[in-house]
Protein backbone atom coordinates (compact mmCIF):
# COMPACT_ATOMS: atom_id res chain seq x y z
CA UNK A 1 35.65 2.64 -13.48
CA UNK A 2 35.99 0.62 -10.16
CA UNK A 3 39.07 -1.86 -10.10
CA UNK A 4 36.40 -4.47 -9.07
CA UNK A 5 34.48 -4.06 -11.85
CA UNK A 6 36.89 -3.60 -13.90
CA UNK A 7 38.33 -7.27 -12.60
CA UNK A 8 34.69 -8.37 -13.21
CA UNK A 9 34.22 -6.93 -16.51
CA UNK A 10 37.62 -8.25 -17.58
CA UNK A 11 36.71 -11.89 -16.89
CA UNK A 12 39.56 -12.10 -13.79
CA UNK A 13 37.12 -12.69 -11.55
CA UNK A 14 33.51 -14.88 -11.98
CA UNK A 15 31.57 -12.24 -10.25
CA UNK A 16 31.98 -9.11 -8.78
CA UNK A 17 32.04 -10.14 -5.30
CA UNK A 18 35.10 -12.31 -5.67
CA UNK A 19 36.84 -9.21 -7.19
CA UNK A 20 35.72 -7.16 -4.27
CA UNK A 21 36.73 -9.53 -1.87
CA UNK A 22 40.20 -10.01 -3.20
CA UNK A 23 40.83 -6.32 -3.38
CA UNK A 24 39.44 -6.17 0.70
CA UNK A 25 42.23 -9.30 1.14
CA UNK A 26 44.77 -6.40 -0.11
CA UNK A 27 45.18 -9.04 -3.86
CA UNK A 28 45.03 -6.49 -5.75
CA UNK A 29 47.68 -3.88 -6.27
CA UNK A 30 47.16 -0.36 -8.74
CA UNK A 31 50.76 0.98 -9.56
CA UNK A 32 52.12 -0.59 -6.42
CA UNK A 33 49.59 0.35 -3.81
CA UNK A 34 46.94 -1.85 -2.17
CA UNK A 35 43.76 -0.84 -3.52
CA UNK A 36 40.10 -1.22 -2.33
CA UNK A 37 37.20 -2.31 -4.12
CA UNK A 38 35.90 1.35 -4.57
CA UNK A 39 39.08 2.76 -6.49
CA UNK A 40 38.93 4.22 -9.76
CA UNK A 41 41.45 2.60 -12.23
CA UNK A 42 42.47 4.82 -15.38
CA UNK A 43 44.64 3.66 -18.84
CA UNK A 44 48.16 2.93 -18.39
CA UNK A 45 47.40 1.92 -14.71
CA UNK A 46 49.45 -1.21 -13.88
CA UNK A 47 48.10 -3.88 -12.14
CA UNK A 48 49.41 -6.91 -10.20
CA UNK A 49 46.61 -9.43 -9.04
CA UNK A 50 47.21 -12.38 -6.91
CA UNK A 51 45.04 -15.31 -7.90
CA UNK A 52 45.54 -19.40 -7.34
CA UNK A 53 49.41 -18.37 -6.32
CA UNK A 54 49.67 -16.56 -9.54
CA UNK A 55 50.56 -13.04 -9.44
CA UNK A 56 49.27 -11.44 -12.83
CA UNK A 57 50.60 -8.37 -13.63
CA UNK A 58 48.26 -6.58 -15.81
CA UNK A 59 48.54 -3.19 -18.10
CA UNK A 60 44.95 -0.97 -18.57
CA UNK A 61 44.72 -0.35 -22.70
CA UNK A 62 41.18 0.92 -22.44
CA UNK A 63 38.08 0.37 -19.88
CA UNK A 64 35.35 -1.52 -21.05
CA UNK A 65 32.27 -0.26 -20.82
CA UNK A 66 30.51 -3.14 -19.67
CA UNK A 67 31.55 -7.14 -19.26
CA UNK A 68 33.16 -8.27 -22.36
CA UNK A 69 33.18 -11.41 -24.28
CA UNK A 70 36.77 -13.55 -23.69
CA UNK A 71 37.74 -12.76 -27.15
CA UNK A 72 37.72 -8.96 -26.42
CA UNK A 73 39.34 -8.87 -22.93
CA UNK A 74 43.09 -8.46 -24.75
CA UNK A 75 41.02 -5.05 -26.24
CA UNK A 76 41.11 -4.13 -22.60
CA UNK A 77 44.67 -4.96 -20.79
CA UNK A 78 48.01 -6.17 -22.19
CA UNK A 79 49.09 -9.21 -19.59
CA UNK A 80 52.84 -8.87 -18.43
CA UNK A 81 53.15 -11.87 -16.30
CA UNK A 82 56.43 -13.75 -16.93
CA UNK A 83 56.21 -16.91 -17.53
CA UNK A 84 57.99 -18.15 -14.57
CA UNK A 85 55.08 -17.27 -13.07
CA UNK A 86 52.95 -20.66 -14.12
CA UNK A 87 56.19 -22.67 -14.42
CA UNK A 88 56.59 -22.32 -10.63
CA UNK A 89 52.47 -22.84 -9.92
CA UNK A 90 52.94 -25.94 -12.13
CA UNK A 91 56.05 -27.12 -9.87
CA UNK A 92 53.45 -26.76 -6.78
CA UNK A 93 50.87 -29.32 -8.25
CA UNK A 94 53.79 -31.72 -8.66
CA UNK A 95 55.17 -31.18 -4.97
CA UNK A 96 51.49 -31.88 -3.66
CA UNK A 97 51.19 -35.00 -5.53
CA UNK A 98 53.87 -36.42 -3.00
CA UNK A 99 53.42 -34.36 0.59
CA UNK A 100 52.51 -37.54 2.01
CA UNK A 101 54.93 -39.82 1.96
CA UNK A 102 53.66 -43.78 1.55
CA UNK A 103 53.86 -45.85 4.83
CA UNK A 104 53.62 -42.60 7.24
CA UNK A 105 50.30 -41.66 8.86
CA UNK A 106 46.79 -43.01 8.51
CA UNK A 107 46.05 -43.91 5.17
CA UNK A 108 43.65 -41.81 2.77
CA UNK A 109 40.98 -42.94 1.36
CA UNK A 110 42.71 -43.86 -1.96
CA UNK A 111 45.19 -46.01 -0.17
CA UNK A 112 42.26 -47.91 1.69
CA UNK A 113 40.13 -48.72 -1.79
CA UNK A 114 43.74 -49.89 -3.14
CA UNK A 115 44.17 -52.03 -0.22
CA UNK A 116 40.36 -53.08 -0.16
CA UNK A 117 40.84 -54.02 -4.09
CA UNK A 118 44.23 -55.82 -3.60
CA UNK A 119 42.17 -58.24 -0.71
CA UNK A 120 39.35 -58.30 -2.70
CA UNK A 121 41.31 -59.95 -5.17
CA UNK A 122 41.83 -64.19 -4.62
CA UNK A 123 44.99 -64.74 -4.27
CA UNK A 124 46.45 -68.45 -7.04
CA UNK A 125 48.93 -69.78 -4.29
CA UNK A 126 45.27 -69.68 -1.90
CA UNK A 127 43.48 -71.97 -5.10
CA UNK A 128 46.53 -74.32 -5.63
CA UNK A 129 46.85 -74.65 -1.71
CA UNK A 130 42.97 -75.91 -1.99
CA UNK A 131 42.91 -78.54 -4.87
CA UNK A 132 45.89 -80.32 -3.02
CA UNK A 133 43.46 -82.01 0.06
């Protein structure tokens, strides 16, 4: 079977294009070697696929013969990436929570509806200022 559609069948990918493209990107490694789209994959091939900054390393049990349900797809491959893996891609969400630090640069647009809101808002040393004339 092709390694896109086995990527496809496997649920790694949404369609078959995105597997195809990934494997053209040089994403998708067989047994240590870039591989392209066309290449046949066999059992006990070893895969490493790079998706969302994760690099899944993948083991073939058997080849599907057509898509499978996400139930079945452990039938298929035995997953051996480490868990460090998502540790470190849960790290980056934190670190781009803050790669803008507050009072540098032009302000997104959360800052302006914060600052819209907090004008918005009537101010009580404004209404006691008032009822004193």
């Amino acid at each position: 079977m092709r390694i896109d559609k086995f990527l496809w069948s496997t649920r790694y990918f949404k369609t078959r294009n995105l597997a195809s493209n990934a494997c053209k990107k040089g994403h998708v490694k067989i047994n240590g070697h870039i591989a392209k789209p066309s290449r046949e994959v066999y059992p006990t091939d070893t895969l490493v696929v790079r998706k969302n900054q994760i690099d899944y390393q993948l083991q073939i049990l058997q080849i599907p013969p057509s898509r499978v349900g996400a139930k079945l797809v452990d039938i298929y491959r035995k997953d051996m990436t480490p868990k460090e893996a998502f540790e470190t891609n849960e790290l980056l969400k934190y670190s781009k929570d803050y790669y803008r630090k507050k009072g540098t640069g032009r302000p997104t647009k959360k800052d302006r509806r914060e600052i819209e809101d907090y004008l918005d808002t009537p101010s009580p040393f404004l209404e006691d200022d008032e009822s004193d004339n």
